[in-house]
PDB file of N, CA and C in Angstrom:
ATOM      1  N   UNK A   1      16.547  -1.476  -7.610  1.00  0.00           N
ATOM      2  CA  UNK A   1      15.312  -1.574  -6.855  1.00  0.00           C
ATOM      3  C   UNK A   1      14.198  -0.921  -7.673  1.00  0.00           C
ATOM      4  N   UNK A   2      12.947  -1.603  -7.615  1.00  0.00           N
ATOM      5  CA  UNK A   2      11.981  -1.242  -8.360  1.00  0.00           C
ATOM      6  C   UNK A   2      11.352  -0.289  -7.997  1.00  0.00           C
ATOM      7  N   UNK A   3      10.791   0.830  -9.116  1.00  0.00           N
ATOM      8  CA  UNK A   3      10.138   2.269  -7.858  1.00  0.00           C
ATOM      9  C   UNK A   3       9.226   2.080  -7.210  1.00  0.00           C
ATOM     10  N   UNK A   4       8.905   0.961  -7.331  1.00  0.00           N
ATOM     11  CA  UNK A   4       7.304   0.754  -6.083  1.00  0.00           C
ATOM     12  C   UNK A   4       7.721   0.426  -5.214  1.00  0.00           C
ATOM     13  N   UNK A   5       9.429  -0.139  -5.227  1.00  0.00           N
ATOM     14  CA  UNK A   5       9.961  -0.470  -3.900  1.00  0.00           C
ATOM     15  C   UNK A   5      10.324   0.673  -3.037  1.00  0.00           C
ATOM     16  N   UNK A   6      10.811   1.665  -3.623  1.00  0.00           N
ATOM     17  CA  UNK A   6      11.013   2.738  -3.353  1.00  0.00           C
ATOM     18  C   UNK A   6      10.433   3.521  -2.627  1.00  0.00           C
ATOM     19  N   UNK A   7       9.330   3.623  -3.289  1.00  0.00           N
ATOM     20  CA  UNK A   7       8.099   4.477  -2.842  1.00  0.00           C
ATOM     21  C   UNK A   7       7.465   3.779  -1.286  1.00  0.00           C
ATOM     22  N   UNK A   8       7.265   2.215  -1.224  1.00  0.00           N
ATOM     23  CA  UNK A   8       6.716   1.524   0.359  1.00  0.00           C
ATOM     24  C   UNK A   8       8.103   2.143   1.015  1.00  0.00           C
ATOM     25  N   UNK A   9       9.152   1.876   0.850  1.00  0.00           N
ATOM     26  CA  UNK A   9      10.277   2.356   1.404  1.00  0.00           C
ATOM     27  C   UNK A   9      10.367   3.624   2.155  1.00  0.00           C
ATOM     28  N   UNK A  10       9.642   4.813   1.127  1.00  0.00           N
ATOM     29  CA  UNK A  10       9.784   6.356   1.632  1.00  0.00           C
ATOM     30  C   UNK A  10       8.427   6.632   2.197  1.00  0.00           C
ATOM     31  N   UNK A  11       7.505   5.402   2.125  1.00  0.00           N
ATOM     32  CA  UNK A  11       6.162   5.921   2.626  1.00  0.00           C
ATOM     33  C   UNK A  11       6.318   5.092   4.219  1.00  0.00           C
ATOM     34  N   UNK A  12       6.904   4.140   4.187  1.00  0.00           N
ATOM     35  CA  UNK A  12       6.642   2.991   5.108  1.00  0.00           C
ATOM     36  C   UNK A  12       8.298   2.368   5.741  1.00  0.00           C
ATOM     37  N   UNK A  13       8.764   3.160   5.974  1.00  0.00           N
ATOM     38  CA  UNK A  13      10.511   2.611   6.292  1.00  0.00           C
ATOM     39  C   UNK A  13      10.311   1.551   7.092  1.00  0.00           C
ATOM     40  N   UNK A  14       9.147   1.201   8.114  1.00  0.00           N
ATOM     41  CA  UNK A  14       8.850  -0.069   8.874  1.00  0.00           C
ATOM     42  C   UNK A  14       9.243  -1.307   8.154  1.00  0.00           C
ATOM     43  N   UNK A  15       8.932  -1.128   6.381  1.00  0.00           N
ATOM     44  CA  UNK A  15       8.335  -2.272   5.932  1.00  0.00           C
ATOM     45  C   UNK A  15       9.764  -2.623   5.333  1.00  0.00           C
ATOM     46  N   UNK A  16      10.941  -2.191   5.802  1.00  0.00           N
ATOM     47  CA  UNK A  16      12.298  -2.367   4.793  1.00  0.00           C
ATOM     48  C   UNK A  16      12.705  -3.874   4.817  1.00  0.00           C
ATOM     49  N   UNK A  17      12.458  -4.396   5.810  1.00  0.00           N
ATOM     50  CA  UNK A  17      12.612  -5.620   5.620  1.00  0.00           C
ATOM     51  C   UNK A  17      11.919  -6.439   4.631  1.00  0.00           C
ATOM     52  N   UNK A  18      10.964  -6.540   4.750  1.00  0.00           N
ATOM     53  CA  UNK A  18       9.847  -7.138   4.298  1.00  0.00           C
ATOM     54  C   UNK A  18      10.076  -6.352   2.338  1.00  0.00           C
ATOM     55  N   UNK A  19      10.140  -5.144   2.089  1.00  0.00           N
ATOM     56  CA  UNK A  19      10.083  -5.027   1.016  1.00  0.00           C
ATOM     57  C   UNK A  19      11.687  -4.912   0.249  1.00  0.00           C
ATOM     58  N   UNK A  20      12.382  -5.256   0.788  1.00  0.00           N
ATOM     59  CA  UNK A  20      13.754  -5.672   0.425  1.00  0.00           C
ATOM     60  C   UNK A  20      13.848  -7.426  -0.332  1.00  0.00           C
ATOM     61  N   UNK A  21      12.845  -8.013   0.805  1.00  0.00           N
ATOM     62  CA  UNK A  21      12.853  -9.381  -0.026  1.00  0.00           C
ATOM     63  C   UNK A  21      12.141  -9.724  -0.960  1.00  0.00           C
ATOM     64  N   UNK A  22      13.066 -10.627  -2.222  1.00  0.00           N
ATOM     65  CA  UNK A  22      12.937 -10.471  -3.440  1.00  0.00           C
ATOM     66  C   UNK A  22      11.469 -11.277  -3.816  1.00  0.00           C
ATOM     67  N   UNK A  23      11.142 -12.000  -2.338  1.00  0.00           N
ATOM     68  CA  UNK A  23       9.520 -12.730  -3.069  1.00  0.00           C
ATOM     69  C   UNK A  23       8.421 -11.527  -2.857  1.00  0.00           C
ATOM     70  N   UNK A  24       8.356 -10.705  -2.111  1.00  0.00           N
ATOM     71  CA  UNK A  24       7.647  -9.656  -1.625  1.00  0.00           C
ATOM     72  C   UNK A  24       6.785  -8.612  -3.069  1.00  0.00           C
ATOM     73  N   UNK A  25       5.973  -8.901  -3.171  1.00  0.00           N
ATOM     74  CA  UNK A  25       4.848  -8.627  -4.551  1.00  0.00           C
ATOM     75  C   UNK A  25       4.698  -7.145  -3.554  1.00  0.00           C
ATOM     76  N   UNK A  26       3.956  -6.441  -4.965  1.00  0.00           N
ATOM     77  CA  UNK A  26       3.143  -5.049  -4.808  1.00  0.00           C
ATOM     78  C   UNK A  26       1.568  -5.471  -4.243  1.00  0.00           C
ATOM     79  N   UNK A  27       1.133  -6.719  -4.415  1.00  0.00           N
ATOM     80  CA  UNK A  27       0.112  -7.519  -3.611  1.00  0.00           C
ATOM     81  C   UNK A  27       0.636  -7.415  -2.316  1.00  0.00           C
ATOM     82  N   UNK A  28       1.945  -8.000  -1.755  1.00  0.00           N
ATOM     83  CA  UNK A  28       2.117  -7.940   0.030  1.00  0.00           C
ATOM     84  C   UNK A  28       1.786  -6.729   0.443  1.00  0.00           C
ATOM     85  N   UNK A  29       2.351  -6.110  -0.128  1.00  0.00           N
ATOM     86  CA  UNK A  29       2.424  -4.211  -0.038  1.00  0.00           C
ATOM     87  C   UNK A  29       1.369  -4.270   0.408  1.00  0.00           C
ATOM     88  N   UNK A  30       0.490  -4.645  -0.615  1.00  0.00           N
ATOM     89  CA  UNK A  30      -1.101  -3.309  -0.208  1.00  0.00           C
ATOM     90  C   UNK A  30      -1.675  -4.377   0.811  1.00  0.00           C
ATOM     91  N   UNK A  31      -1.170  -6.124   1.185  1.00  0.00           N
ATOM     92  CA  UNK A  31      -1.817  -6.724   2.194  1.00  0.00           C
ATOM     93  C   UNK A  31      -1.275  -6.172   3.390  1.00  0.00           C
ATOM     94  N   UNK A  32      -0.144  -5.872   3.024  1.00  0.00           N
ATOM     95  CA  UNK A  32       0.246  -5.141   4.467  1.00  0.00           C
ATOM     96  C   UNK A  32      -0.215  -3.727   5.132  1.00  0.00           C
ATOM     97  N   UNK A  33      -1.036  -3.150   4.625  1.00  0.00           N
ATOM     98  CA  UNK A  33      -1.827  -1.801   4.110  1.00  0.00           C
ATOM     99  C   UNK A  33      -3.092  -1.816   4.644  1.00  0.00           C
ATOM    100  N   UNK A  34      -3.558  -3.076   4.498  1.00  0.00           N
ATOM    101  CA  UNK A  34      -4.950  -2.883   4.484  1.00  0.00           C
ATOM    102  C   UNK A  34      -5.227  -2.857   6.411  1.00  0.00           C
ATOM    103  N   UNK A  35      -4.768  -3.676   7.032  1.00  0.00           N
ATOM    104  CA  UNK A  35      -5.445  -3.515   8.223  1.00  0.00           C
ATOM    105  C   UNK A  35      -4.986  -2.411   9.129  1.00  0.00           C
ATOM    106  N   UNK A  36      -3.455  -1.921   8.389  1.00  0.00           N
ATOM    107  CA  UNK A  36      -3.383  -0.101   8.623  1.00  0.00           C
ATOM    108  C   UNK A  36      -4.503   0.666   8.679  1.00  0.00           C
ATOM    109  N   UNK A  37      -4.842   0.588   7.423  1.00  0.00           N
ATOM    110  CA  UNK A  37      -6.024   2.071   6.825  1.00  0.00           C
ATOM    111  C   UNK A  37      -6.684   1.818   7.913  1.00  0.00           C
ATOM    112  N   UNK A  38      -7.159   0.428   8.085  1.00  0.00           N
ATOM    113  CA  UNK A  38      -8.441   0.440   8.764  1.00  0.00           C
ATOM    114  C   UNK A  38      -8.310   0.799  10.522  1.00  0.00           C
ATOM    115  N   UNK A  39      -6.939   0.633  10.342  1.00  0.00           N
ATOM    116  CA  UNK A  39      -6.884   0.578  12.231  1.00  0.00           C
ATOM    117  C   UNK A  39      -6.646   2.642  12.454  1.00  0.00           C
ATOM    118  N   UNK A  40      -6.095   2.986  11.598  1.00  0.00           N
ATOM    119  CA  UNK A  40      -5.529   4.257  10.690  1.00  0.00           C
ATOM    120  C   UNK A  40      -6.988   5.197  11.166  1.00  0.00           C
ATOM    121  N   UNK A  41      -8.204   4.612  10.243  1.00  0.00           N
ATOM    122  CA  UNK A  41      -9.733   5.408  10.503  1.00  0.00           C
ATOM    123  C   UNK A  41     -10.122   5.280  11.683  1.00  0.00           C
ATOM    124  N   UNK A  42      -9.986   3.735  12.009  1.00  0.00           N
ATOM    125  CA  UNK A  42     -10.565   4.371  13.451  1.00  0.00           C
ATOM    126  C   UNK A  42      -9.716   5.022  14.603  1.00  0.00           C
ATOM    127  N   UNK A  43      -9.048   5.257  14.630  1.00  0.00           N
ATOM    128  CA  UNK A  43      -7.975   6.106  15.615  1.00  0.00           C
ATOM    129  C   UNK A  43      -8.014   7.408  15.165  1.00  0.00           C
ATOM    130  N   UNK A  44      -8.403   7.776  13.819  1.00  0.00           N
ATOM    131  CA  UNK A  44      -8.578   9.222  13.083  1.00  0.00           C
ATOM    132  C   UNK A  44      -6.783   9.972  12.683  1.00  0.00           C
ATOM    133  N   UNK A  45      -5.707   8.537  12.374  1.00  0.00           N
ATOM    134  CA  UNK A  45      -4.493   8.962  12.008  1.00  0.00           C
ATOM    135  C   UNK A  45      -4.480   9.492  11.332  1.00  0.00           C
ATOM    136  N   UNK A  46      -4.759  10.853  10.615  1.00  0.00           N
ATOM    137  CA  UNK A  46      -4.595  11.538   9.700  1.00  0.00           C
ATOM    138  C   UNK A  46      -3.465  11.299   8.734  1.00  0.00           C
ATOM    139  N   UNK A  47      -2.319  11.281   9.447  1.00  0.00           N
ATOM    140  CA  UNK A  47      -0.767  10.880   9.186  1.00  0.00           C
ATOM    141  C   UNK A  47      -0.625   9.445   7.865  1.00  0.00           C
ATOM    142  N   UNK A  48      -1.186   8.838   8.683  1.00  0.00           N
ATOM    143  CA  UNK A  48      -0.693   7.254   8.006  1.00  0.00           C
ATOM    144  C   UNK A  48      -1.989   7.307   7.283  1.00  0.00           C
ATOM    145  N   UNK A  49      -3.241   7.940   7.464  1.00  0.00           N
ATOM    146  CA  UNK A  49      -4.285   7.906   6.033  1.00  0.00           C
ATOM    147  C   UNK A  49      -3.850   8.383   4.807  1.00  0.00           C
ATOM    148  N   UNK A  50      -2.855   9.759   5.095  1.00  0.00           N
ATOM    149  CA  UNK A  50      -2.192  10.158   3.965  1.00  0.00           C
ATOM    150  C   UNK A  50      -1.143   9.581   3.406  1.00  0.00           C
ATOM    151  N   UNK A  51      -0.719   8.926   3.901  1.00  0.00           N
ATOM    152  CA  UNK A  51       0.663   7.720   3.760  1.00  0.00           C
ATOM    153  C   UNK A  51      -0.099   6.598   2.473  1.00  0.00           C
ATOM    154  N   UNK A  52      -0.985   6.161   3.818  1.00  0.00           N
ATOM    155  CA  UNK A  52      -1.654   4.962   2.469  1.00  0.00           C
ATOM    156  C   UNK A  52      -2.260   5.277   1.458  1.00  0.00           C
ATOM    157  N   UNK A  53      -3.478   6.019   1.302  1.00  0.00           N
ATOM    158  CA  UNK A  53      -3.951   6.239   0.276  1.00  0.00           C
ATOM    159  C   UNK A  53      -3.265   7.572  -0.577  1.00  0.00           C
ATOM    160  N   UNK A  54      -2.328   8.032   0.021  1.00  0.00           N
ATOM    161  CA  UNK A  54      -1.133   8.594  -1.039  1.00  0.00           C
ATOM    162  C   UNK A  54      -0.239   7.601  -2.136  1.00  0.00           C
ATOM    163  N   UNK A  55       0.266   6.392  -1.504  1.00  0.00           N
ATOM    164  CA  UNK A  55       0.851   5.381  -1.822  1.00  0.00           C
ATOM    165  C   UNK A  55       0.037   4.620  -2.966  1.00  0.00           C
ATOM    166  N   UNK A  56      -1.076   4.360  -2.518  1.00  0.00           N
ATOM    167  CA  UNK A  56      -2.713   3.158  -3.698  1.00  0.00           C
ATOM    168  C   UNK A  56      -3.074   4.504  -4.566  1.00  0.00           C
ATOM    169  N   UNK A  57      -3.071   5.759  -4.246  1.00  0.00           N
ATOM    170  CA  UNK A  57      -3.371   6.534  -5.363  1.00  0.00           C
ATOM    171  C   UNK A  57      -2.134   6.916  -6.237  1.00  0.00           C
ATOM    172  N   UNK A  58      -0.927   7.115  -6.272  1.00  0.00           N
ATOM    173  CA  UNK A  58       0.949   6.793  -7.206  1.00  0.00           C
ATOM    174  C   UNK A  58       0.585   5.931  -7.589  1.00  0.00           C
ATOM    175  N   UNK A  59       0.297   4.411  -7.488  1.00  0.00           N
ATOM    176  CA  UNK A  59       0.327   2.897  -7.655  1.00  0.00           C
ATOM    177  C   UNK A  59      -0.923   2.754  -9.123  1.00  0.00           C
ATOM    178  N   UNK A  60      -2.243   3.485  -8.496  1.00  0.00           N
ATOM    179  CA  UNK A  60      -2.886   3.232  -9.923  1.00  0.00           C
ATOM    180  C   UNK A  60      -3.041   4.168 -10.273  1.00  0.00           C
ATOM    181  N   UNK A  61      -1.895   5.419 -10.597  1.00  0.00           N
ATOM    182  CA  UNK A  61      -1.891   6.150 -11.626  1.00  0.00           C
ATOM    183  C   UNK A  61      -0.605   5.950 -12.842  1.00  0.00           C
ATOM    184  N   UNK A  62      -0.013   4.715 -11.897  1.00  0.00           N
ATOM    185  CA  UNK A  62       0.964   4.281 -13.007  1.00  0.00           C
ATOM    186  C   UNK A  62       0.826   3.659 -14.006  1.00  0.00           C
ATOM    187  N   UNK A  63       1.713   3.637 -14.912  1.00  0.00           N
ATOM    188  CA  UNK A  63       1.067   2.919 -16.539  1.00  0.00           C
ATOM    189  C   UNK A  63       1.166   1.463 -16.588  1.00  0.00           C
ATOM    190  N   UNK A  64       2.196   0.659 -15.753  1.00  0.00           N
ATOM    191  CA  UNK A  64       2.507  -0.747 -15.292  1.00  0.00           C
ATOM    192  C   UNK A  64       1.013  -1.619 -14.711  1.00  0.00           C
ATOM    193  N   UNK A  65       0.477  -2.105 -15.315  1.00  0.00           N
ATOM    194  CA  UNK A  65      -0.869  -3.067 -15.331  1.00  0.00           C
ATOM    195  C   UNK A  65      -0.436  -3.371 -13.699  1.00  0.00           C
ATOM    196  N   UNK A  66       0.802  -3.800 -13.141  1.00  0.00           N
ATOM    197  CA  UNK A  66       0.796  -4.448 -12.308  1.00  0.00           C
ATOM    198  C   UNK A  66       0.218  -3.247 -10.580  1.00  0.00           C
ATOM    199  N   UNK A  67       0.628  -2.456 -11.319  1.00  0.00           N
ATOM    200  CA  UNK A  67       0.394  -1.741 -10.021  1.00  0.00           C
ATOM    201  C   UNK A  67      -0.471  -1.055  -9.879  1.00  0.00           C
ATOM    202  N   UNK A  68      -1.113  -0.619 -10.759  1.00  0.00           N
ATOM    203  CA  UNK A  68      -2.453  -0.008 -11.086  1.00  0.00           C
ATOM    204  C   UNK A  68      -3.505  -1.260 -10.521  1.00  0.00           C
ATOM    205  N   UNK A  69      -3.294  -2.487 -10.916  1.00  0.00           N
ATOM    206  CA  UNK A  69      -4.258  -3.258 -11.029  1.00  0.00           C
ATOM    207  C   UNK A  69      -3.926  -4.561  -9.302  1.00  0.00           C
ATOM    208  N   UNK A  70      -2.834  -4.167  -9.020  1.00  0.00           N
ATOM    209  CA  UNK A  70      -3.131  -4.322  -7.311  1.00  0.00           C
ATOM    210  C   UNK A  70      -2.972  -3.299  -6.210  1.00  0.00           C
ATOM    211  N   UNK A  71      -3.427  -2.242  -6.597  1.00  0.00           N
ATOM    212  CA  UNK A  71      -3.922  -1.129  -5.996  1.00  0.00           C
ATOM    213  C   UNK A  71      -5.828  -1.362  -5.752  1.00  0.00           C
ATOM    214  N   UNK A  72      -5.947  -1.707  -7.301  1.00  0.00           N
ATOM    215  CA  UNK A  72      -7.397  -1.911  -7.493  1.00  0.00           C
ATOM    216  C   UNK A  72      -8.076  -3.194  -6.437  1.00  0.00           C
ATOM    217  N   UNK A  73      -7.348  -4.405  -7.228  1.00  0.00           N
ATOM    218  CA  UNK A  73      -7.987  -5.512  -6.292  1.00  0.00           C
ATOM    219  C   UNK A  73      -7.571  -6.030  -5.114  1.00  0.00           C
ATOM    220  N   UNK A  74      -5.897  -5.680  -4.529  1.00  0.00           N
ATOM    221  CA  UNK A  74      -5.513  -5.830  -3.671  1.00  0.00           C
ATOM    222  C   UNK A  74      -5.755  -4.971  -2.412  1.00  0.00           C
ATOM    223  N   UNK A  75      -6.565  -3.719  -2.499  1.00  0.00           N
ATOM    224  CA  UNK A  75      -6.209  -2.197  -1.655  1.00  0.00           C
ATOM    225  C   UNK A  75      -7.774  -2.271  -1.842  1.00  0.00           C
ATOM    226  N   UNK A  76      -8.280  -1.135  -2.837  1.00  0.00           N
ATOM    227  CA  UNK A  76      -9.223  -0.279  -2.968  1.00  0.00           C
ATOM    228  C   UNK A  76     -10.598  -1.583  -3.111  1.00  0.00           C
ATOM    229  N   UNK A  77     -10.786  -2.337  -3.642  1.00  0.00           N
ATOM    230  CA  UNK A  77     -11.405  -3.487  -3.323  1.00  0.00           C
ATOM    231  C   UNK A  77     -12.009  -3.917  -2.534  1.00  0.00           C
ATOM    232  N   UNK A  78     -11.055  -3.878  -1.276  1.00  0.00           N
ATOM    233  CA  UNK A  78     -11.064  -4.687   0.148  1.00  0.00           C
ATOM    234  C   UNK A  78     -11.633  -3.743   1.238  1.00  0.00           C
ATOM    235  N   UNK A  79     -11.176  -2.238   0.572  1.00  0.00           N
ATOM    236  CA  UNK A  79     -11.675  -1.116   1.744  1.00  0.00           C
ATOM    237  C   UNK A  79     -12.575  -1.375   3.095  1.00  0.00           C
ATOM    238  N   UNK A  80     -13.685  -1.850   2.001  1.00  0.00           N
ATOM    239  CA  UNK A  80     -15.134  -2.432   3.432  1.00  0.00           C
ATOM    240  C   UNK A  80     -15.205  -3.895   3.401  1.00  0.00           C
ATOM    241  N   UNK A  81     -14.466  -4.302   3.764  1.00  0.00           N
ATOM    242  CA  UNK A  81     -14.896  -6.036   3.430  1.00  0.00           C
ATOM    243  C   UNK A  81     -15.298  -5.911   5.158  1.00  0.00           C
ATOM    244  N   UNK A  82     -14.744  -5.115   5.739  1.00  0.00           N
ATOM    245  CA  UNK A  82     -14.919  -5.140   7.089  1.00  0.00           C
ATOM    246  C   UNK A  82     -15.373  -3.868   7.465  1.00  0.00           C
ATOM    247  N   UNK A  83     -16.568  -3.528   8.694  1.00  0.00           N
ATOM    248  CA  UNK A  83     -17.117  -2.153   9.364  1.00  0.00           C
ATOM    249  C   UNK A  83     -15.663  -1.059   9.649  1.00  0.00           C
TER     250      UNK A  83
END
């Protein structure tokens, strides 16, 4: 298992299904992420804010183009596309 699998795994045990299957990109990840954060701020989850943007900040500090770089356009990108 790949460590980014790992890591949604120990951040997100919800998502074991979903990140067990082998079509499941570090793109689903952070699509599955995004309407968290946002539902996350407005409820003021402290919990799962540190979850996610603990998770997109590991992701693009890694040296793998792939995860660094859908952290960037998949996650951090999208932040405000919505109020």
């Amino acid at each position: 298992m790949s460590s980014w699998r790992r890591k949604v795994l120990t951040f997100f045990p919800d998502l074991q299904r979903e990140a067990e299957r082998p079509d499941f990109t570090i793109y689903n990840a952070f699509s599955e992420l995004l309407p968290r954060v946002r539902t996350a701020h407005q409820e003021g989850d402290t919990e799962t804010l540190r979850r996610i943007y603990g998770f997109a900040e590991w992701c693009s500090e890694q040296k793998a183009k792939d995860l660094w770089n859908a952290a960037s356009v998949s996650f951090y990108a999208h932040l405000f596309d919505s109020r």
